[in-house]
N, C-alpha and C. Protein backbone atom coordinates (compact mmCIF):
# COMPACT_ATOMS: atom_id res chain seq x y z
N UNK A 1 -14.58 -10.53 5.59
CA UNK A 1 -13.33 -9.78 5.62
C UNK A 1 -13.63 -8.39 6.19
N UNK A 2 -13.04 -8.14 7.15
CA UNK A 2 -13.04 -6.77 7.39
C UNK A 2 -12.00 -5.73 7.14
N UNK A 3 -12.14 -4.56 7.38
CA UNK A 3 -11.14 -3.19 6.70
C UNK A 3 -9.60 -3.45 7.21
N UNK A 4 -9.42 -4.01 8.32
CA UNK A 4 -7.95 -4.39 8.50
C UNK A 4 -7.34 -5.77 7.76
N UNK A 5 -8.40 -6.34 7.34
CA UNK A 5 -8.48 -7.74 6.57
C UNK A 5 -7.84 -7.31 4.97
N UNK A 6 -8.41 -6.20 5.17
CA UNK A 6 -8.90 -5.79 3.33
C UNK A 6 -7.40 -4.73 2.96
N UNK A 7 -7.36 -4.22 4.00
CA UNK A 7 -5.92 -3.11 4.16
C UNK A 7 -4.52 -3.93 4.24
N UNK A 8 -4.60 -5.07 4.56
CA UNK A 8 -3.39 -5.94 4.33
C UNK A 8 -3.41 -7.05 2.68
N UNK A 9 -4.26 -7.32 2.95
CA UNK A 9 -4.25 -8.06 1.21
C UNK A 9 -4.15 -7.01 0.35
N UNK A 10 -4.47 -5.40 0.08
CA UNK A 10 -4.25 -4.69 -0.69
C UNK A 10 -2.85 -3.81 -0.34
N UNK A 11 -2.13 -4.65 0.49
CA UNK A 11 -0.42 -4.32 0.99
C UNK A 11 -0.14 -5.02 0.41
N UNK A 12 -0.30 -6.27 0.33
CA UNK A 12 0.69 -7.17 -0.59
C UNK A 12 0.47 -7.54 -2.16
N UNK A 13 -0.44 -6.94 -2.31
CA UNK A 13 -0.87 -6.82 -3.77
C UNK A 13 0.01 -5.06 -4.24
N UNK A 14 0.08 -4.40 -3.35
CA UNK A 14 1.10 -3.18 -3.82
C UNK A 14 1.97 -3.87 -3.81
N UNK A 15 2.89 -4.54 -3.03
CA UNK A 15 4.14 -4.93 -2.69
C UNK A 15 4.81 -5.39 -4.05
N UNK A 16 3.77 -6.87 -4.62
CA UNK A 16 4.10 -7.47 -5.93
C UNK A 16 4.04 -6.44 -7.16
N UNK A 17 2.76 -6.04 -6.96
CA UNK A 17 2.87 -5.19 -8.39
C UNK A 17 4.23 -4.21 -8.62
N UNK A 18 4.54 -4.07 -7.25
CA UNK A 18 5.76 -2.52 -7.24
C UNK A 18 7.16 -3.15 -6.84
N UNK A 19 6.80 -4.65 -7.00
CA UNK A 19 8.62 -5.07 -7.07
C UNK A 19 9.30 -5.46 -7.49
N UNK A 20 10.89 -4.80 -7.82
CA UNK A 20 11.59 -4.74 -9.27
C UNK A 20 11.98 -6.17 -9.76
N UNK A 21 11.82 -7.31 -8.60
CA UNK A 21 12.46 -8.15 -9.40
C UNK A 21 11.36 -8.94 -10.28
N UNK A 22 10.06 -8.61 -9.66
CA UNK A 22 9.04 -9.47 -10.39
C UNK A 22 8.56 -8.59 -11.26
N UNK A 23 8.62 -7.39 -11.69
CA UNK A 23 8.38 -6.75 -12.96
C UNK A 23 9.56 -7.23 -13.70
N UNK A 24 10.64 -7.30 -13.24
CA UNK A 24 12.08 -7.59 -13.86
C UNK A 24 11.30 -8.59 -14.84
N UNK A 25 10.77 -9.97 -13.85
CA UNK A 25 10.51 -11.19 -14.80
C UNK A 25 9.58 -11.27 -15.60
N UNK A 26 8.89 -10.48 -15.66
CA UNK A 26 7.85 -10.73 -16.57
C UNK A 26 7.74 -9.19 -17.80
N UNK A 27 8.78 -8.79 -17.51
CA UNK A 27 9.55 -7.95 -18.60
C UNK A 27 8.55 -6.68 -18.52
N UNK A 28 8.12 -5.56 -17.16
CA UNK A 28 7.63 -4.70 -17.21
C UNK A 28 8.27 -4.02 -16.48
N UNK A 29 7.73 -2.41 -16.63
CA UNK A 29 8.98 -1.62 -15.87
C UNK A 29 7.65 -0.86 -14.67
N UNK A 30 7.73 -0.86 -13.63
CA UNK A 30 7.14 -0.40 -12.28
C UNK A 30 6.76 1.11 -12.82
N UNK A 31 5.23 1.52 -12.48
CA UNK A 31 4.99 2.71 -12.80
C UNK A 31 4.82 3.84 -11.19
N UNK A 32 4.65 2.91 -10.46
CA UNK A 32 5.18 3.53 -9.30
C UNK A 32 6.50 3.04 -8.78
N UNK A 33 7.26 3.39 -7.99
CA UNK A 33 8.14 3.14 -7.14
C UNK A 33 8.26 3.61 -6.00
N UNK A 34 7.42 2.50 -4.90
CA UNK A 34 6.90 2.95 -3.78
C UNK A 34 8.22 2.37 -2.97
N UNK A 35 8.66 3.35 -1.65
CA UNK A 35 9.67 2.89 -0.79
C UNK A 35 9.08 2.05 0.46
N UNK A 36 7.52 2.62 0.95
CA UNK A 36 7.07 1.53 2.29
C UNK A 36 5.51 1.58 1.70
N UNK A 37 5.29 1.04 2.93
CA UNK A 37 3.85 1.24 2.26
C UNK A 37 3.78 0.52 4.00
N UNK A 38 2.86 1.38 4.82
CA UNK A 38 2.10 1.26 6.42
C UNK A 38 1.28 1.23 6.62
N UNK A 39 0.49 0.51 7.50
CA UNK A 39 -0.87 0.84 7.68
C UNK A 39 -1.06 2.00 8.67
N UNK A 40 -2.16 2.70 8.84
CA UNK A 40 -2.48 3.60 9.40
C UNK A 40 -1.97 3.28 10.82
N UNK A 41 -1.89 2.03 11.63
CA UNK A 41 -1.17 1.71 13.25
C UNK A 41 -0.39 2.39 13.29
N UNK A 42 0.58 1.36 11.90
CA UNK A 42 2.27 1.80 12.12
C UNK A 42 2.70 2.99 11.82
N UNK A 43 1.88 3.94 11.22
CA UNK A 43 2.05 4.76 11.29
C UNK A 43 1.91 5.86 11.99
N UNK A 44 0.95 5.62 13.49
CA UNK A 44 0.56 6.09 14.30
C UNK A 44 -0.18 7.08 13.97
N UNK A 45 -0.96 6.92 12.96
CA UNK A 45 -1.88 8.08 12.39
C UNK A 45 -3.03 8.08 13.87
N UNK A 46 -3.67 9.44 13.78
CA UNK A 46 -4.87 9.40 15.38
C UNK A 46 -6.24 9.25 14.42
N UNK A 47 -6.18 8.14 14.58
CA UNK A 47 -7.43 7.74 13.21
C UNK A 47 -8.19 6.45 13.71
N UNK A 48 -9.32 6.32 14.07
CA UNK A 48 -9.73 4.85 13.93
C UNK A 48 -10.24 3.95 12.93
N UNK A 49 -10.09 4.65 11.63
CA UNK A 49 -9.79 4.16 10.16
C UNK A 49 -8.94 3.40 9.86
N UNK A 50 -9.19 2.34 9.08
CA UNK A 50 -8.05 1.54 8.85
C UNK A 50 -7.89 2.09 7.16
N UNK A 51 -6.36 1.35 6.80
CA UNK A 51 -6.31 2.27 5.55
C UNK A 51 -4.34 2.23 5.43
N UNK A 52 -3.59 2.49 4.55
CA UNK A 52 -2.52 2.59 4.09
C UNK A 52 -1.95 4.22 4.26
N UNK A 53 -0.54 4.31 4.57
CA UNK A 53 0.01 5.13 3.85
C UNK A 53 0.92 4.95 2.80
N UNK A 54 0.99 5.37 1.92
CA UNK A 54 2.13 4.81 0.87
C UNK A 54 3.06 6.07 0.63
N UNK A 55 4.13 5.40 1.02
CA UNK A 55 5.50 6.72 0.36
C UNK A 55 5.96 6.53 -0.82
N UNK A 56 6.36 7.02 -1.91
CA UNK A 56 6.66 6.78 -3.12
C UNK A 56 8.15 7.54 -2.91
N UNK A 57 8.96 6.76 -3.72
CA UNK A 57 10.81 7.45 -4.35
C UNK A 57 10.86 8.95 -4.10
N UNK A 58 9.81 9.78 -4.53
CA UNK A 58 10.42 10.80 -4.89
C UNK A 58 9.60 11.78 -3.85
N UNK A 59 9.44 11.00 -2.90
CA UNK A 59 8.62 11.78 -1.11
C UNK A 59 7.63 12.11 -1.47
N UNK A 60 6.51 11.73 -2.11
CA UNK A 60 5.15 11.61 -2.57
C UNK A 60 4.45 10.87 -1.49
N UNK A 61 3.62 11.01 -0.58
CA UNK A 61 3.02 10.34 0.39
C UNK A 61 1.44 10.36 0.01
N UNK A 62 0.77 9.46 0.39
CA UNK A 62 -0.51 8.98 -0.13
C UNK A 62 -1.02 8.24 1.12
N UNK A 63 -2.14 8.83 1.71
CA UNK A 63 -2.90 7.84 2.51
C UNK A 63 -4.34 7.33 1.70
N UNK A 64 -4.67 5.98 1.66
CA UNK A 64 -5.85 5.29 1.17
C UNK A 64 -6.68 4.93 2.17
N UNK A 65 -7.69 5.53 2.99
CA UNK A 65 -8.79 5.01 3.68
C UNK A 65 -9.44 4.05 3.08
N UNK A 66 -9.77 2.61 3.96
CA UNK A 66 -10.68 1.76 3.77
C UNK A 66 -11.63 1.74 4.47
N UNK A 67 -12.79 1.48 3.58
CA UNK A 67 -13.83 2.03 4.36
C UNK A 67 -14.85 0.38 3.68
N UNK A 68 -15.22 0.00 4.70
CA UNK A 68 -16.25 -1.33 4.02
C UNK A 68 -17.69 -0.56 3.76
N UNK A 69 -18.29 -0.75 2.65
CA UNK A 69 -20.07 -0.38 2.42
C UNK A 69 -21.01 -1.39 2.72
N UNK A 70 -20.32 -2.74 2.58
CA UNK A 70 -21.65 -3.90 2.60
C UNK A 70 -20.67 -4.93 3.71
């Protein structure tokens, strides 16, 4: 797996954890409430890092660099 490998499976693992209808079902309430969540492309960051940005509800922005060690 590589860092663009690793930067999309940890997109859709935000996606589930942070969406209302599947916290709905299993009776938990979302401790973030993220509005997108991009990878560094789509976001046109000037980076050759791969890695997330995440926007949260209340315009909280967060970039996560992935970086592989082994």
């Amino acid at each position: 797996m590589n860092e663009e490998e690793f930067a999309n499976e940890l997109k859709d693992i935000i996606d589930l954890a942070t969406d209302a209808d599947v916290m709905e079902e299993i009776d938990v309430e979302p401790v973030l409430q993220v509005v997108s969540i991009r990878s560094f492309d789509e976001a046109a960051l000037l980076t050759s890092d791969k890695g997330l940005v995440i926007r949260l509800k209340d315009g909280q922005e967060f970039q996560v660099t992935i970086k592989r060690s082994r």
